[in-house]
Every structure is written in C-alpha cells, then in structure tokens.
Protein backbone atom coordinates (compact mmCIF):
# COMPACT_ATOMS: atom_id res chain seq x y z
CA UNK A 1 0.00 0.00 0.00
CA UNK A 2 1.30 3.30 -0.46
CA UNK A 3 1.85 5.50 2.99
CA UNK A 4 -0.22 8.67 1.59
CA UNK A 5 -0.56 11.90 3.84
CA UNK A 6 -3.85 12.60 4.82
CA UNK A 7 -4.36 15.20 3.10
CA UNK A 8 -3.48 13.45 -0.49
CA UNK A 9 -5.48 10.59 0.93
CA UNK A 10 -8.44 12.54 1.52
CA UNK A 11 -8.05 14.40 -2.52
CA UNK A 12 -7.99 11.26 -4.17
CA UNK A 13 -11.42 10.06 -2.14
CA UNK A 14 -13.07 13.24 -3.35
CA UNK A 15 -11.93 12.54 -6.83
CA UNK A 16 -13.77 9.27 -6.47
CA UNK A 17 -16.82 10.48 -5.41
CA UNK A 18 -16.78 13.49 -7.68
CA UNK A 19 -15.85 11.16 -11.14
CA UNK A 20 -16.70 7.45 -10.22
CA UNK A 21 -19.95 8.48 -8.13
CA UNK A 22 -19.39 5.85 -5.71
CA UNK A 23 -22.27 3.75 -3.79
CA UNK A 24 -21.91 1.28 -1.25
CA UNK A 25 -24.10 -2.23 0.09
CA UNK A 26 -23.01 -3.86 2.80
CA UNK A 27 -24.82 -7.30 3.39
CA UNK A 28 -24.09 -9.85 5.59
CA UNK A 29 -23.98 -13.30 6.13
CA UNK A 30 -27.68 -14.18 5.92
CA UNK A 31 -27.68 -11.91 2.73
CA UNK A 32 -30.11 -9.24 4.56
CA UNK A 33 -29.09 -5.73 4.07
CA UNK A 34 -27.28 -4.01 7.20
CA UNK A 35 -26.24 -0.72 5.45
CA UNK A 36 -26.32 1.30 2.53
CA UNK A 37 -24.69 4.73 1.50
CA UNK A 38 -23.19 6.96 -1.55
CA UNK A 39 -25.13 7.99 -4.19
CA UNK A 40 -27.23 5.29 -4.79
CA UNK A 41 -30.39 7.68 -6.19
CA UNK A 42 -27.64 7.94 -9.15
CA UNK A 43 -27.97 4.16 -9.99
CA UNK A 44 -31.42 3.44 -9.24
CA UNK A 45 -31.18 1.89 -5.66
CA UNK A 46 -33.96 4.30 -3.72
CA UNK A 47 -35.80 3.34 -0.83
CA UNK A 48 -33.68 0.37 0.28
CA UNK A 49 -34.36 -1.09 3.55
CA UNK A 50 -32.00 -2.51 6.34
CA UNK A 51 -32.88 -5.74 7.14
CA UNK A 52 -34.49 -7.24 4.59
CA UNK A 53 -32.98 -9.94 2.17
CA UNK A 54 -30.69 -7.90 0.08
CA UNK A 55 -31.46 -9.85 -3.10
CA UNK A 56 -35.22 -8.60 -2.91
CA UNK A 57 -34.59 -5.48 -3.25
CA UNK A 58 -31.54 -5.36 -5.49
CA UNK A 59 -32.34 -7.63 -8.32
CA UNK A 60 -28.62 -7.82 -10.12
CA UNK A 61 -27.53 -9.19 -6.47
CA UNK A 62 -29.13 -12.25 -7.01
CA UNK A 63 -26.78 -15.53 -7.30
CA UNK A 64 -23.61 -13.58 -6.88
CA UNK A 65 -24.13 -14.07 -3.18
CA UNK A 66 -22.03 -15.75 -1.03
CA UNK A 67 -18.93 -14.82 -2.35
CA UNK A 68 -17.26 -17.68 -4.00
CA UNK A 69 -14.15 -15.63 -3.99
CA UNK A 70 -13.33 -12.44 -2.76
CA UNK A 71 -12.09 -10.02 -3.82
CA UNK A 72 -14.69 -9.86 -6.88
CA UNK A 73 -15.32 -7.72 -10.05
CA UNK A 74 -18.13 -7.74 -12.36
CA UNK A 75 -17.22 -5.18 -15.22
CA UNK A 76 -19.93 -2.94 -16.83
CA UNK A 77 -23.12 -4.07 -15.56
CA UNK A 78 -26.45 -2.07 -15.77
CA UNK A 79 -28.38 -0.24 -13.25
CA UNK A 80 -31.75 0.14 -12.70
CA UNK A 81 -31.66 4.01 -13.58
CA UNK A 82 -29.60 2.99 -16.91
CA UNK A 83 -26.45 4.09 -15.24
CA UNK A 84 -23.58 1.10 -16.37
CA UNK A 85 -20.76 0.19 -13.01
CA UNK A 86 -18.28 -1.44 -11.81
CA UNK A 87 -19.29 -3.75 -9.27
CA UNK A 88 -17.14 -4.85 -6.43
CA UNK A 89 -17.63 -7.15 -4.18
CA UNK A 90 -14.94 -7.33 -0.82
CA UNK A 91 -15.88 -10.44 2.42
CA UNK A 92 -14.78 -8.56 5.59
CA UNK A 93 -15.37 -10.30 9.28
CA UNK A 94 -18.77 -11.67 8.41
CA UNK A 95 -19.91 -9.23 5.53
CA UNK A 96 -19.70 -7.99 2.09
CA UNK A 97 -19.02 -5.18 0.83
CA UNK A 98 -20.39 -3.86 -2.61
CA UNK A 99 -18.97 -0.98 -4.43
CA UNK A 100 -20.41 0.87 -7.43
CA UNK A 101 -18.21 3.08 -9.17
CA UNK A 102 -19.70 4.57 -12.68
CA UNK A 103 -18.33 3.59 -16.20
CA UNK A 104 -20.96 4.78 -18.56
CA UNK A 105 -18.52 7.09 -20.07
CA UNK A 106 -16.03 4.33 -20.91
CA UNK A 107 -18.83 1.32 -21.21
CA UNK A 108 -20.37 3.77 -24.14
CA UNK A 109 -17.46 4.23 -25.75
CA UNK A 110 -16.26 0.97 -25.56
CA UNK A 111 -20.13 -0.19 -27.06
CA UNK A 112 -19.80 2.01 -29.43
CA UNK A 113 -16.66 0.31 -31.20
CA UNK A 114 -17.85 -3.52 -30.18
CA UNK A 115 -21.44 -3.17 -31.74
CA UNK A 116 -20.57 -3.67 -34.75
CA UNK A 117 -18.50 -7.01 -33.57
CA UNK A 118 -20.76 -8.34 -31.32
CA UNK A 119 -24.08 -8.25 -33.70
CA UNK A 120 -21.36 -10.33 -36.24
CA UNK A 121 -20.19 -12.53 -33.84
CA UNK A 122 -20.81 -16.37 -35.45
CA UNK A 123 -23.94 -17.86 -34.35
CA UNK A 124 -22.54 -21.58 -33.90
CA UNK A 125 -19.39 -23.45 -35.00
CA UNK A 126 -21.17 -26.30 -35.86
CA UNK A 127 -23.01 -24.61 -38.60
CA UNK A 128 -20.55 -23.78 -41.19
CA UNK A 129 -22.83 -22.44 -43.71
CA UNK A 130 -25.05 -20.10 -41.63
CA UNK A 131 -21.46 -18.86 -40.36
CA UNK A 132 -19.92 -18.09 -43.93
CA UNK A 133 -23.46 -16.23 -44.78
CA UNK A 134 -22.59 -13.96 -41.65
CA UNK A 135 -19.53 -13.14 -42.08
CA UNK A 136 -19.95 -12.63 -45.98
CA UNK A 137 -23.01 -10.20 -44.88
CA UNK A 138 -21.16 -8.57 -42.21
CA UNK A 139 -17.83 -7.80 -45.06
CA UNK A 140 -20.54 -6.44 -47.18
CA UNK A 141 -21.85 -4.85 -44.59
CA UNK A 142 -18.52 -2.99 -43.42
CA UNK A 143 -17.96 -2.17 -47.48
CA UNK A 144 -21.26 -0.08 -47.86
CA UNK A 145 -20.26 1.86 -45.39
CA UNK A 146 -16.84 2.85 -46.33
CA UNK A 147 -18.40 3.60 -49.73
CA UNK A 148 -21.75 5.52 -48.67
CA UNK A 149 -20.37 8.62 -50.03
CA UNK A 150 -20.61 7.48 -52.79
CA UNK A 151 -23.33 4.97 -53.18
CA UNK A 152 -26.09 4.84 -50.57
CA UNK A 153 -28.30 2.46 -52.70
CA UNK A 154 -25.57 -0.21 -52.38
CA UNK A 155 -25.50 0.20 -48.42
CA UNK A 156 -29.43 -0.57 -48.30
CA UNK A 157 -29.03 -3.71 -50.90
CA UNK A 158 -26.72 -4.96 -48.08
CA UNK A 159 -28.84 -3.97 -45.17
CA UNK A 160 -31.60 -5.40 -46.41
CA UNK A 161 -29.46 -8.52 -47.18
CA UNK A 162 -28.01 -8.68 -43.32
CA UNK A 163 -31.90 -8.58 -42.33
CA UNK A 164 -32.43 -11.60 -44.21
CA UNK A 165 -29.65 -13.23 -42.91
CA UNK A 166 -30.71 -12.51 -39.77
CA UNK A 167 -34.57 -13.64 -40.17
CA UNK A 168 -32.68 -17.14 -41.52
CA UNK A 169 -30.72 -17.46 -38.56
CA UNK A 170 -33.87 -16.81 -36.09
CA UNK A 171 -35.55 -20.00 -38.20
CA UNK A 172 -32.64 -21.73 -37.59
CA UNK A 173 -32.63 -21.34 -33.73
CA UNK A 174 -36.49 -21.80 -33.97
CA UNK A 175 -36.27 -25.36 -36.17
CA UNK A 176 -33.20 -26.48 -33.53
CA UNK A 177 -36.08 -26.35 -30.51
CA UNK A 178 -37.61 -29.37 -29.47
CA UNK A 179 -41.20 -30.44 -30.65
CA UNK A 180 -43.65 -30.42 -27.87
CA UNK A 181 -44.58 -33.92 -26.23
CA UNK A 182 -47.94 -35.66 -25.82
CA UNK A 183 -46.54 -38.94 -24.02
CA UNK A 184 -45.62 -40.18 -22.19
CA UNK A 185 -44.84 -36.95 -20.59
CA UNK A 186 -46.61 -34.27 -21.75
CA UNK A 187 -44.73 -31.40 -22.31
CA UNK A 188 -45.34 -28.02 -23.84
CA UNK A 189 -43.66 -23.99 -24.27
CA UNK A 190 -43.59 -20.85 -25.77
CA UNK A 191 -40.95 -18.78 -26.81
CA UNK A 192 -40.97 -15.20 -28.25
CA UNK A 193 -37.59 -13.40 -27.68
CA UNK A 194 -37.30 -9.93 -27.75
CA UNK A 195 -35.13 -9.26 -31.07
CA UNK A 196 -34.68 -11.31 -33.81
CA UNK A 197 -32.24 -13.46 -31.88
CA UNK A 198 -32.71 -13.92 -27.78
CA UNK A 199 -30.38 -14.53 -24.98
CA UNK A 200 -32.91 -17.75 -23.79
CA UNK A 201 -32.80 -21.64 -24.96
CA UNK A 202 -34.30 -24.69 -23.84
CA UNK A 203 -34.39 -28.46 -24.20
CA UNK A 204 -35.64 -31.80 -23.00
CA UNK A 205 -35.07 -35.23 -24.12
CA UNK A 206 -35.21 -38.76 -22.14
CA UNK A 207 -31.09 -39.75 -20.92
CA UNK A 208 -32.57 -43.52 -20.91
CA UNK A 209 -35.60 -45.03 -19.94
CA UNK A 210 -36.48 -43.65 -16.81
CA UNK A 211 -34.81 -40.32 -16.62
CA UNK A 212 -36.51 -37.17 -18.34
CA UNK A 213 -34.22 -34.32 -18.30
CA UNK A 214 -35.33 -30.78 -18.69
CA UNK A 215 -33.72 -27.31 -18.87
CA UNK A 216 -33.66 -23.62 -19.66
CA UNK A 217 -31.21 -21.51 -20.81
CA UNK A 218 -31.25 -17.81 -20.23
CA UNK A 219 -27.77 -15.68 -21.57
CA UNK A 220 -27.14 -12.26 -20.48
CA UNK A 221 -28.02 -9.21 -23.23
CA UNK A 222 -29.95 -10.20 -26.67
CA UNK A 223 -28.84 -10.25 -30.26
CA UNK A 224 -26.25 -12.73 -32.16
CA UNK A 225 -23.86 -12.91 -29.37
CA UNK A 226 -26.21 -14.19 -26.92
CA UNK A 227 -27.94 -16.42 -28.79
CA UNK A 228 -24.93 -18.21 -30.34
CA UNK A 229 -23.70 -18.71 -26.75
CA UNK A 230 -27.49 -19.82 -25.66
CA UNK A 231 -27.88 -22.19 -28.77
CA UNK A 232 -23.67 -23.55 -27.81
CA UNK A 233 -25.02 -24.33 -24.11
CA UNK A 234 -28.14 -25.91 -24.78
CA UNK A 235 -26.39 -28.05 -27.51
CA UNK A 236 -23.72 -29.14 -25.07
CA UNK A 237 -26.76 -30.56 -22.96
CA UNK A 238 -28.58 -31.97 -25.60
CA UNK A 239 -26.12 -34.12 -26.88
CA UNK A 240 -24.80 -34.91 -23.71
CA UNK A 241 -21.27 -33.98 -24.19
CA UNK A 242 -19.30 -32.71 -21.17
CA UNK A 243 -17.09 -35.27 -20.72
CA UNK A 244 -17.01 -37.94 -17.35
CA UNK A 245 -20.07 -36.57 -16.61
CA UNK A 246 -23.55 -37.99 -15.15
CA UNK A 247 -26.43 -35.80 -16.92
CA UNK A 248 -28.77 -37.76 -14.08
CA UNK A 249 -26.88 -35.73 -11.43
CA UNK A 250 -27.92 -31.82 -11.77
CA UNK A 251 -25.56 -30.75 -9.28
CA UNK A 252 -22.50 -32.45 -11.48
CA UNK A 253 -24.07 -31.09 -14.58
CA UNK A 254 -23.99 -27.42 -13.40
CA UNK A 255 -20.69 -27.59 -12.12
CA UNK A 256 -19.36 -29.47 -15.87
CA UNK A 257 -20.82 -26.73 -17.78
CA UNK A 258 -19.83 -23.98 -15.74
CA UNK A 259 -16.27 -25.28 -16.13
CA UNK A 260 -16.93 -25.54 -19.96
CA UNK A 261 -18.56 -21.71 -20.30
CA UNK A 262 -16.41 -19.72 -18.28
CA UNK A 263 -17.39 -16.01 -19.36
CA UNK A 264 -13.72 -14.62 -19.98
CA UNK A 265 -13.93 -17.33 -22.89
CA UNK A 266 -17.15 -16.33 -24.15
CA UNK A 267 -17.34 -12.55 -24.33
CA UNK A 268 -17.89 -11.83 -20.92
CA UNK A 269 -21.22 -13.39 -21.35
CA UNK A 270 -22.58 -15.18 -18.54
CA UNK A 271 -25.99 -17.03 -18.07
CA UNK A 272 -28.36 -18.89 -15.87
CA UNK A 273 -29.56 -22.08 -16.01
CA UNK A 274 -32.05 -24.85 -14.46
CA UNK A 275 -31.69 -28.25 -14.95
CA UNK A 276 -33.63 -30.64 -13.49
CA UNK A 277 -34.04 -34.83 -13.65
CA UNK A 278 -37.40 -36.68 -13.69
CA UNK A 279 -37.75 -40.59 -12.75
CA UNK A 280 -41.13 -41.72 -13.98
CA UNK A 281 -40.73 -44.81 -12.07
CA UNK A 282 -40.54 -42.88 -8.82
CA UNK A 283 -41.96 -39.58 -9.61
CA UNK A 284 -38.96 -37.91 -7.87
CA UNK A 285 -37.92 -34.81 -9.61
CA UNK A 286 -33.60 -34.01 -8.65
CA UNK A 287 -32.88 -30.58 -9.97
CA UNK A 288 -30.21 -27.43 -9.59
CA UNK A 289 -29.81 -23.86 -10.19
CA UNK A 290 -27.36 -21.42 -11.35
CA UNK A 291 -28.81 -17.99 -10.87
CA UNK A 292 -32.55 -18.67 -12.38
CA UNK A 293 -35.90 -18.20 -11.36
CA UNK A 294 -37.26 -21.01 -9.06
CA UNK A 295 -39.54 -23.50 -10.83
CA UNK A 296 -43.23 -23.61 -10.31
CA UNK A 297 -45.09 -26.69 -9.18
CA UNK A 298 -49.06 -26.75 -9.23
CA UNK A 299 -50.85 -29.60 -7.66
CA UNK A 300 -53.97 -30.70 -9.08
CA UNK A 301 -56.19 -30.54 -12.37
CA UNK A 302 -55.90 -28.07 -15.02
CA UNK A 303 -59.73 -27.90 -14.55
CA UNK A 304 -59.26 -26.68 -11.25
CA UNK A 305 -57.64 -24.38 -9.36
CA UNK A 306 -54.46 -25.30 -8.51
CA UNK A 307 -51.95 -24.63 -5.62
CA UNK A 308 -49.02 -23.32 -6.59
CA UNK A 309 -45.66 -24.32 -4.77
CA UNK A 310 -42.00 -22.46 -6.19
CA UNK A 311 -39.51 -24.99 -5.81
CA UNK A 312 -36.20 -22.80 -4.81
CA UNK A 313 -32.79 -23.71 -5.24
CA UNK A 314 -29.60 -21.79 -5.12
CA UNK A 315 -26.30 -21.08 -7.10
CA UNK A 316 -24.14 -18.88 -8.71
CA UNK A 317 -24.45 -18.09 -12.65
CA UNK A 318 -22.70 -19.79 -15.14
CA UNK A 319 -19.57 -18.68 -16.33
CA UNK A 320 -18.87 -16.14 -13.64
CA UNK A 321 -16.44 -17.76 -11.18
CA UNK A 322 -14.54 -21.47 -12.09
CA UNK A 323 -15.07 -22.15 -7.99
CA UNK A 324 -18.55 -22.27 -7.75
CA UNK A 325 -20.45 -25.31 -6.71
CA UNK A 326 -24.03 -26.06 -6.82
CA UNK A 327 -26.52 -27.83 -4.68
CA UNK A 328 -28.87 -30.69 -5.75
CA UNK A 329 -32.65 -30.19 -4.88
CA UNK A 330 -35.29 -33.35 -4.92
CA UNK A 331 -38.98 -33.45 -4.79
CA UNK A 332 -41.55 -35.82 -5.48
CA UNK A 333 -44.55 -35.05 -7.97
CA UNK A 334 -47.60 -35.55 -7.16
CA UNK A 335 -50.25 -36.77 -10.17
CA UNK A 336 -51.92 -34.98 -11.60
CA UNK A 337 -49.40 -31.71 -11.53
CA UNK A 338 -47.76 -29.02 -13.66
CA UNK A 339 -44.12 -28.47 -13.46
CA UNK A 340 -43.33 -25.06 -15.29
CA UNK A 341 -39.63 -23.88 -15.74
CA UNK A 342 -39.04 -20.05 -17.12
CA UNK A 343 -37.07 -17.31 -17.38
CA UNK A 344 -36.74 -14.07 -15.73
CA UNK A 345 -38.58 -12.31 -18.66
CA UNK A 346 -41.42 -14.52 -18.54
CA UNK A 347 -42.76 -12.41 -15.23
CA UNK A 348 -40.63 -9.47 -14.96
CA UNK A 349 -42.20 -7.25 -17.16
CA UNK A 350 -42.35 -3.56 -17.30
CA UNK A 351 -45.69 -1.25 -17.27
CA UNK A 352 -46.26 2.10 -18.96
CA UNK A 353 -46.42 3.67 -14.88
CA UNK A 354 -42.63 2.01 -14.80
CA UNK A 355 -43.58 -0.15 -12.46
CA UNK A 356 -43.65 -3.88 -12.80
CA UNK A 357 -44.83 -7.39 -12.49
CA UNK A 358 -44.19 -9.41 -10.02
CA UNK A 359 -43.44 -13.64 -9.63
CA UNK A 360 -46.67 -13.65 -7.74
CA UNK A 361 -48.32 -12.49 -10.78
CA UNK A 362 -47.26 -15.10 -12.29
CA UNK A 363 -47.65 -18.12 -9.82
CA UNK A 364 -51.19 -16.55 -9.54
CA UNK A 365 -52.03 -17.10 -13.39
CA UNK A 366 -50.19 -20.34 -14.00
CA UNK A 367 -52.41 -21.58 -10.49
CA UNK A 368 -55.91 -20.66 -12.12
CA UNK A 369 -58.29 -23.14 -13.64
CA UNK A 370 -57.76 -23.82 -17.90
CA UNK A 371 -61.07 -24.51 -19.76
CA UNK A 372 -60.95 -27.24 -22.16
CA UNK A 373 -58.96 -26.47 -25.65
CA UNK A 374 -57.27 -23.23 -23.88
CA UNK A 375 -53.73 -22.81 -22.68
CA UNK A 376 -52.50 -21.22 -19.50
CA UNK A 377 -49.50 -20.67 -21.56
CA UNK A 378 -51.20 -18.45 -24.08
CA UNK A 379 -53.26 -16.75 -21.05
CA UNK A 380 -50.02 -16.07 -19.53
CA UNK A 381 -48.53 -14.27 -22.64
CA UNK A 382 -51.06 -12.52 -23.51
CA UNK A 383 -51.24 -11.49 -19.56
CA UNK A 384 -47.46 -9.86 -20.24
CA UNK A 385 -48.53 -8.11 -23.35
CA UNK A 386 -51.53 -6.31 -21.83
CA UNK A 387 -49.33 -4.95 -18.41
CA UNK A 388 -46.26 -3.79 -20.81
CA UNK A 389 -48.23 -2.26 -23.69
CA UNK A 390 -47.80 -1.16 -27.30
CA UNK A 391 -44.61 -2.28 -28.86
CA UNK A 392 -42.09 -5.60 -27.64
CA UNK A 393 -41.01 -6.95 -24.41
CA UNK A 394 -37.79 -6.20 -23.09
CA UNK A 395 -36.39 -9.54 -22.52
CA UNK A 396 -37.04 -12.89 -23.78
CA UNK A 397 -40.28 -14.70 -22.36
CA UNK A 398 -40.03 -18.43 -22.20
CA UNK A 399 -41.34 -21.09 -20.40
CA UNK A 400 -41.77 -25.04 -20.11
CA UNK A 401 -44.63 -26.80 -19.16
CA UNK A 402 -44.47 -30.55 -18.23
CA UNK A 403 -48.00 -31.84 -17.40
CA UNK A 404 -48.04 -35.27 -14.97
C-alpha cells in the first residue's frame, strides 16, 4: 500500500466520489441488508431497507451471493436508472461489501466500437454455412459503409441482405427447438424473444428409460452474441457432451458446464440455467440452479384451481467464477401436476407507470383453472402483453410446461 498523507489521501477520495460516483451495500452473512450509503439515487437503488434480504430489493444481487471468492469484479453491468458500473464485491469479518463506481462514459465508448462485432459474432461453429453467410453479410456490410459517399443504394441492398440473414438465422434457432410432447410426458412452451435473436434456450429429451431431463437456458443481453452462446449451451446438454459426466446428477451437470462456459472465454457473457431430472418410475424430480428463477409446481387438475408451490434452489451463474459449486434439490410429484420452468422475462415485465410485475403475478395465473382447448401458456402471454403495452417486451419470455 502506499503510505499517503492525509491530506493526499483525503483528494484522491473526493476525486472518487466526484468522477466514479461511488455507492456502497453492505450485506451480511444471511444476505439481509445491514447498510447502505453513496449515491445510490444515481444508480437506481432508492428506498432500500436494512434488514431485509438484500437480493429482494436489489435484483442484479441475485446468485452472486455468497462470495465464492473475494475479492470480486463484475465489469460494466447495468443499473436500474440505466447508469452502467463497476461492481465490487470485498468479504470482511462476516460481511460484504459492494462498491459501485460509474463507467458509462467508458462502457459507451467501448459499445460504441464492439457493436458492430458483437451483432457479427458467429452464431454456432457447428453450422458452417449459416457462419460463412454472416460473415460474408457482415464484409458487405462494413464495405457499404466505407463507400456511402458514394453509393447509398448499395449500403441498403446490403442492409436489407443482413436482415435476411438474420430472419434465416432466427428460423434456424427456432427449427433447432424441441417439438412439444404428448406422451408419455406431456410437455409443452412458448418462446418469443425480444429481437430477432434472444439470450434464452431450452431443451428436453429422455437420458434412458427412466430419466426425463429438462432445462432452460437464459444468456445475459440479446442479439447474435447471446444467442450463439445460448444455442452452444443448450447443444452441449442436448447431446450430452461434457465429458465424465452424469447428466442424471444436476448438481454435477452445473458444475461441468460452468467449467466448460467460463465467461472470460465467451465474451464476458454469462448465463443462468435450471436443470432438473425426472424418474417416472418414482416420480422424484432431482434438480439445480445457477442464478434462475425457481420453478413452479401446481398440484392438481388443469380444470381446477391449482396450488401453486416455487420450488427454490440456489447457485451462482454460469460462467462467472470457475469455484462455484451447486446444490442438488429433490422433490416428489404428485399426479396430476404441472411443473413449469421459465425465465426471468417470462414475469418481470415492465408497465407504462414504470412499475412492474411481479413472480406472484405469475404463480397466480399459472395456479388458475384452464377450460378445455385453452392454454394457460397463451393466457399467460397474452397477460405480459396487456401490463407492458404497445410495442415488444424487453427480454425474452419463455417457459416449459411438463403436465403429470
């Protein structure tokens, strides 16, 4: 450390505050809130309350905590008022420690010059063709603009090209999903990401006889990047290959694939994920969770109202730490049931008023009665439409149903 006079000490602090706007969190062991300070009305974070479970009320908190090491840095990430920070996470006797220091300057600028890279970046290895069409649109792409000077009608015969390209590789991600199942298990979803190409993925398919495995995929951030990284995971589980491991065992799948999809190797993309394991011989469902939403279980009928039970598990994302570890939940299901497995976008949706749905919301729809020939699914989408109003959602809404 360097011995700093006071006085020095205290001019480089106020440089801090004046340029990096710092914020502090300070949780503790039980993850509850103990003390908050800084500008935090600069990122977003009004009306926080000591006490309460710190992930509650800070949503980007959730499934970095505990610390798996310490210290920790997560580089550019997003705040609620649109502000982009460093965040920095310090363990000291019992607590941590979270620092928020503004980038947006720098994340901008730095945006500004990787756009045009990341909405080129390949969308899988494995498909050479859709690859060369990319990268042949994205050369043409590059050319038009060196030469709009001189010939803007060339620059929209390759936009308009790209956009094709683009609409191709959104079929192809669509055609790569998995039918939907009428036995034995029945299983059905919906899918409608927010751009041409989401961050979310999913997949189910039987490992042998008796074992059903089901999971979702949900990448940070949206367009090419995210999707080819989405697409990448959900292949990996699909065709089973991460090496010595057994896909039966959630808990050793997580931990495979977060070995395999560390972010610094992928863009500094990270993602959550829940897997889970049925045995139709026992009706035991084993399942684990990096970062996502809990999954849903509703007892009874789809004639009748339904109680609806979220089936929690913890862990930290995927990619964002080579450490972490992650726990293995079981359950038994009950027949008749509904399991339903989503992402964050499914329920966290925005109103006009800027406020916005909650998972209640949506453990209250998927619990209601379905009349014959309808679908809860479709009642729940069209639910998310109505709160956020004219124009797209903001993030990818998927989810799984399997019906018992």
């Amino acid at each position: 450390m360097l011995d700093l006079p006071a006085r020095i000490s205290d001019s480089l602090l106020t440089l801090l505050h004046a340029q990096r706007v710092l914020a502090h969190l300070v949780v503790d062991d039980a993850q509850n809130l103990v003390q908050a300070g800084g500008h935090l009305d600069h990122y977003g974070l009004t009306g926080l309350q000591s006490g309460g479970l710190a992930s509650d009320q800070i949503p980007f908190l959730e499934g970095l905590l505990p610390l798996v090491e310490t210290p920790f840095l997560i580089r550019s990430m997003e705040m609620p008022s649109g502000r982009v920070a460093d965040v920095h996470f310090f363990a000291d006797d019992g607590t941590v420690w979270i620092l928020l220091l503004d980038v947006t300057a720098e994340y901008e600028e730095a945006r500004l010059v990787q756009q045009k890279a990341y909405d080129m970046t390949l969308l899988s290895q494995r498909e050479a063709r859709l690859i060369a069409q990319l990268e042949a649109a994205n050369q043409e792409l590059t050319l038009a603009h060196r030469e709009l000077a001189a010939s803007r009608e060339a620059l929209q015969v390759t936009h308009d090209r790209l956009q094709d390209e683009l609409r191709e590789a959104e079929r192809y991600v669509r055609a790569i999903l998995p039918p939907p199942l009428a036995e034995p298990l029945a299983v059905d979803w919906r899918f409608v990401p927010s751009t041409e190409l989401g961050g979310d993925s999913f997949g189910y398919h039987w490992l042998d006889d008796e074992h059903f495995a089901l999971y979702l995929i949900d990448v940070c951030g949206h367009g090419v990047g995210s999707a080819l990284l989405s697409v990448a995971v959900a292949d990996t589980l699909r065709s089973e290959a991460l090496q010595r491991t057994d896909f039966r065992s959630p808990a050793a799948v997580l931990t495979a694939l977060n070995q395999a999809y560390q972010m610094e190797r992928h863009g500094e993309l990270f993602s959550t994920v829940w897997y889970g394991v049925y045995h139709r011989a026992t009706g035991e469902l084993r399942y684990a969770s990096a970062g996502h939403p809990p999954a849903l279980l509703v007892s009874g009928p789809c004639e009748a109202a339904g109680e609806g039970r979220p089936l929690p598990a913890n862990g930290p994302c995927i990619g964002i730490s080579p450490a972490a570890r992650y726990q293995e939940e079981r359950c038994v299901l009950p027949s008749p049931a509904r399991l339903y497995v989503f992402s964050d976008g499914t329920y966290e949706v925005g109103r006009p008023d800027g406020s916005m749905l909650e998972f209640s919301a949506l453990a209250e729809a998927l619990s209601q009665p379905v009349a014959g020939g309808a679908s809860e699914l479709d009642r729940l989408l069209e639910c998310a439409r109505d709160a956020h109003g004219p124009g797209v959602l903001e993030d990818d809404f998927t989810i799984l149903k399997m019906t018992l």
